[in-house]
C-alpha atoms as a PDB file:
ATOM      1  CA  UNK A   1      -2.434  16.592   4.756  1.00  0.00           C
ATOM      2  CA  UNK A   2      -4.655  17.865   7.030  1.00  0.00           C
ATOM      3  CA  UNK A   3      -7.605  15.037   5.943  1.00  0.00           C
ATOM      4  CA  UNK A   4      -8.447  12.976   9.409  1.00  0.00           C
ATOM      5  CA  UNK A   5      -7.817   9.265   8.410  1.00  0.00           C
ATOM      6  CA  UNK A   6      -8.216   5.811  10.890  1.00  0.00           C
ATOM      7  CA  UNK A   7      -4.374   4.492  11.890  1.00  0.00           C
ATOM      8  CA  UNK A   8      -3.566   1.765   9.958  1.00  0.00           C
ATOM      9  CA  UNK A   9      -0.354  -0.397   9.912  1.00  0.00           C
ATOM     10  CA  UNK A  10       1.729   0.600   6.844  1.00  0.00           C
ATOM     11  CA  UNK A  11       4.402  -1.613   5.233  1.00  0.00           C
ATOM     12  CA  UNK A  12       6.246   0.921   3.236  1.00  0.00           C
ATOM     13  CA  UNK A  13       7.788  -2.011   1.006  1.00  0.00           C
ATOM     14  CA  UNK A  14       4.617  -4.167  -0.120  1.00  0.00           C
ATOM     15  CA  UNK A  15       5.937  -6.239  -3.172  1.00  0.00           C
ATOM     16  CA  UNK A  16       6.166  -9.947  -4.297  1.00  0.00           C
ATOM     17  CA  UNK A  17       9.499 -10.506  -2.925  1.00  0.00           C
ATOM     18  CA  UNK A  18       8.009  -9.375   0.698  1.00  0.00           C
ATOM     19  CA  UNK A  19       5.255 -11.809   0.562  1.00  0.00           C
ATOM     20  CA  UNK A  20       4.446 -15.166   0.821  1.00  0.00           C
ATOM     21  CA  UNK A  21       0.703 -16.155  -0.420  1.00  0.00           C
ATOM     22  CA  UNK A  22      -1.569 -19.351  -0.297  1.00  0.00           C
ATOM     23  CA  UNK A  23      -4.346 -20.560  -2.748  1.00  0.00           C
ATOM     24  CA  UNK A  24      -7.668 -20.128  -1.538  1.00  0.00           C
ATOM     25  CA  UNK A  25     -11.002 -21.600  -3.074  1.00  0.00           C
ATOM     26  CA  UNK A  26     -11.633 -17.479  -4.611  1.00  0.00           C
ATOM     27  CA  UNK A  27      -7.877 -17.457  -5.860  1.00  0.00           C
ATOM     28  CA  UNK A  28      -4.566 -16.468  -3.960  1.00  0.00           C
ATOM     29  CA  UNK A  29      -4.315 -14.658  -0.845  1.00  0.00           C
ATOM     30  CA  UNK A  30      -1.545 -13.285   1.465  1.00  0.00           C
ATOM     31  CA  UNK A  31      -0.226 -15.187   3.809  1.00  0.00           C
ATOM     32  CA  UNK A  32       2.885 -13.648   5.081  1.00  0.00           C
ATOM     33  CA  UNK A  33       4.577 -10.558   5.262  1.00  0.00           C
ATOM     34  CA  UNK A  34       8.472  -9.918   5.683  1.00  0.00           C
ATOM     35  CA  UNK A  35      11.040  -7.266   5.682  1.00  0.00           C
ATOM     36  CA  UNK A  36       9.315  -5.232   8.306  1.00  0.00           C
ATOM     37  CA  UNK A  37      12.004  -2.630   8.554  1.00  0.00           C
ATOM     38  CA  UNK A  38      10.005   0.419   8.661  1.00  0.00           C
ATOM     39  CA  UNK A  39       6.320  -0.394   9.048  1.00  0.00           C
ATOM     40  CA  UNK A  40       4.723   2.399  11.141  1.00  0.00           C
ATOM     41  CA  UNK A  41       1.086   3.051  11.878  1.00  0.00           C
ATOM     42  CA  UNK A  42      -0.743   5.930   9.870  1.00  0.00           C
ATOM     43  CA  UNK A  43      -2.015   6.597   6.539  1.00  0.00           C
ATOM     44  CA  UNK A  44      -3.095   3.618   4.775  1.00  0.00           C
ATOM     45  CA  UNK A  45      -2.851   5.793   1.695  1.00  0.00           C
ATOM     46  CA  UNK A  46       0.866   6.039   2.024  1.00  0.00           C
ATOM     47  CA  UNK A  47       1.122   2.554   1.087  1.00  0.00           C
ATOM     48  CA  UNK A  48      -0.356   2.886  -2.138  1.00  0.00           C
ATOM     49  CA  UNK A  49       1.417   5.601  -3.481  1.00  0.00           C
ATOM     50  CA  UNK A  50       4.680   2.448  -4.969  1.00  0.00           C
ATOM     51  CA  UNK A  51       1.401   0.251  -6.417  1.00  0.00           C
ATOM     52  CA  UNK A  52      -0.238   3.078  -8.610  1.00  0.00           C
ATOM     53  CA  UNK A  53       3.049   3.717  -9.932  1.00  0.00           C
ATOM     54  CA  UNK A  54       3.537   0.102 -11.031  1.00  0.00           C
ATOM     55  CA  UNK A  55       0.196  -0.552 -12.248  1.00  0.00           C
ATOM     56  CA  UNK A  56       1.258  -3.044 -15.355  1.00  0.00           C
ATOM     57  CA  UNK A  57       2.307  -5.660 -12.503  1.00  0.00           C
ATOM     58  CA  UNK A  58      -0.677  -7.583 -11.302  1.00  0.00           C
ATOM     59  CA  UNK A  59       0.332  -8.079  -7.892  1.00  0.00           C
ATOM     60  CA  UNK A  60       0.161  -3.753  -7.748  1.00  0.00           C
ATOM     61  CA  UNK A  61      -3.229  -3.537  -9.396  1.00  0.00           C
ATOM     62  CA  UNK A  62      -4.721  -6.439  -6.766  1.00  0.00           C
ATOM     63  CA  UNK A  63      -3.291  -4.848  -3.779  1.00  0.00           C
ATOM     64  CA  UNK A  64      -4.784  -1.165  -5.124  1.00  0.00           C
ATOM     65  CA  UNK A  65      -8.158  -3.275  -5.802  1.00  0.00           C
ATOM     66  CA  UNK A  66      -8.022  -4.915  -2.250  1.00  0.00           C
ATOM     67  CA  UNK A  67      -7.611  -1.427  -0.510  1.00  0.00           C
ATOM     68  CA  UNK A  68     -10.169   0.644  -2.637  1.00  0.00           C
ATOM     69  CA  UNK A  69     -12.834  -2.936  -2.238  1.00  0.00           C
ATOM     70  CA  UNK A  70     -12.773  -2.042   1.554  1.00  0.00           C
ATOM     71  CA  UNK A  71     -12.302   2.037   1.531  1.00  0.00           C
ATOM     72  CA  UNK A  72     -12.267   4.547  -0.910  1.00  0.00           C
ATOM     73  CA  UNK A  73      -9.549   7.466  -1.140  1.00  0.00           C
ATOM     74  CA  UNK A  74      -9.934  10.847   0.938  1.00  0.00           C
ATOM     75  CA  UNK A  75     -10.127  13.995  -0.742  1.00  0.00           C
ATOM     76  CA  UNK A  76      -6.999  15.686  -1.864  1.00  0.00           C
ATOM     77  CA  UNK A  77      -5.289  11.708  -1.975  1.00  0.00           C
ATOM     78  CA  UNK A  78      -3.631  13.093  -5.404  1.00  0.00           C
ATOM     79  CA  UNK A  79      -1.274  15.858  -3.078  1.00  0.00           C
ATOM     80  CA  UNK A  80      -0.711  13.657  -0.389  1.00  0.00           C
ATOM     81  CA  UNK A  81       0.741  10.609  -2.909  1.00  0.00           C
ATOM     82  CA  UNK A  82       3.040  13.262  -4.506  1.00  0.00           C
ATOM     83  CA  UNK A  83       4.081  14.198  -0.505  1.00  0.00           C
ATOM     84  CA  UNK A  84       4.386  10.056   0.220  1.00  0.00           C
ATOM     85  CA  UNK A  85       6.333   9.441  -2.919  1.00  0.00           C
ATOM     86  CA  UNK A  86       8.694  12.577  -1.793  1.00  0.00           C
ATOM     87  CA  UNK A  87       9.209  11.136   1.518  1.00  0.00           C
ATOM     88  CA  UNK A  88      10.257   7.803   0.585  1.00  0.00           C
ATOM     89  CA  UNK A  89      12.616   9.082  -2.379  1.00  0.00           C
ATOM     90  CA  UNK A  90      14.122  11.219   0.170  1.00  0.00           C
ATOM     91  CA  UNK A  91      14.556   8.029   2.984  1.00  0.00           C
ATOM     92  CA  UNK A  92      16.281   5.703  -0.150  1.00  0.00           C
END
């Protein structure tokens, strides 16, 4: 937890039902975002922890694609999903 990382915004709650999306010439893209109940800015890796454990839908395997197309994961990203997972079981 330690690991430095660049602030990011963080949705908590990416999933189809809080999105809204457009076709583009390459495919579909997001357009929209909603429920913004608890978006905070920090750890872009926190967001990915709800995708990777839904990785049959293909909305969850683009948005883990998208991220890892434009950064890759620290080290030690394995601990801190187990710690993000924790925290959000523990805020539900």
């Amino acid at each position: 937890m330690e690991m430095p990382f660049p602030p990011c915004f963080v949705m908590q709650d990416f999933k189809r039902g809080n999105l809204t999306v457009q076709r583009v010439e390459a495919g579909w893209k997001v357009s929209g975002v909603f429920d913004l109940m608890e978006p905070y800015f920090g750890d872009g890796e926190a967001d990915l922890w709800r995708q990777l454990a839904d990785a049959s839908q293909p909305e969850s395997r683009a948005f883990v694609q998208g991220y890892l197309s434009h950064k890759r994961f620290r080290p030690g990203h394995a601990e801190r999903m187990t710690v993000y997972f924790l925290n959000d079981r523990l805020a539900i």
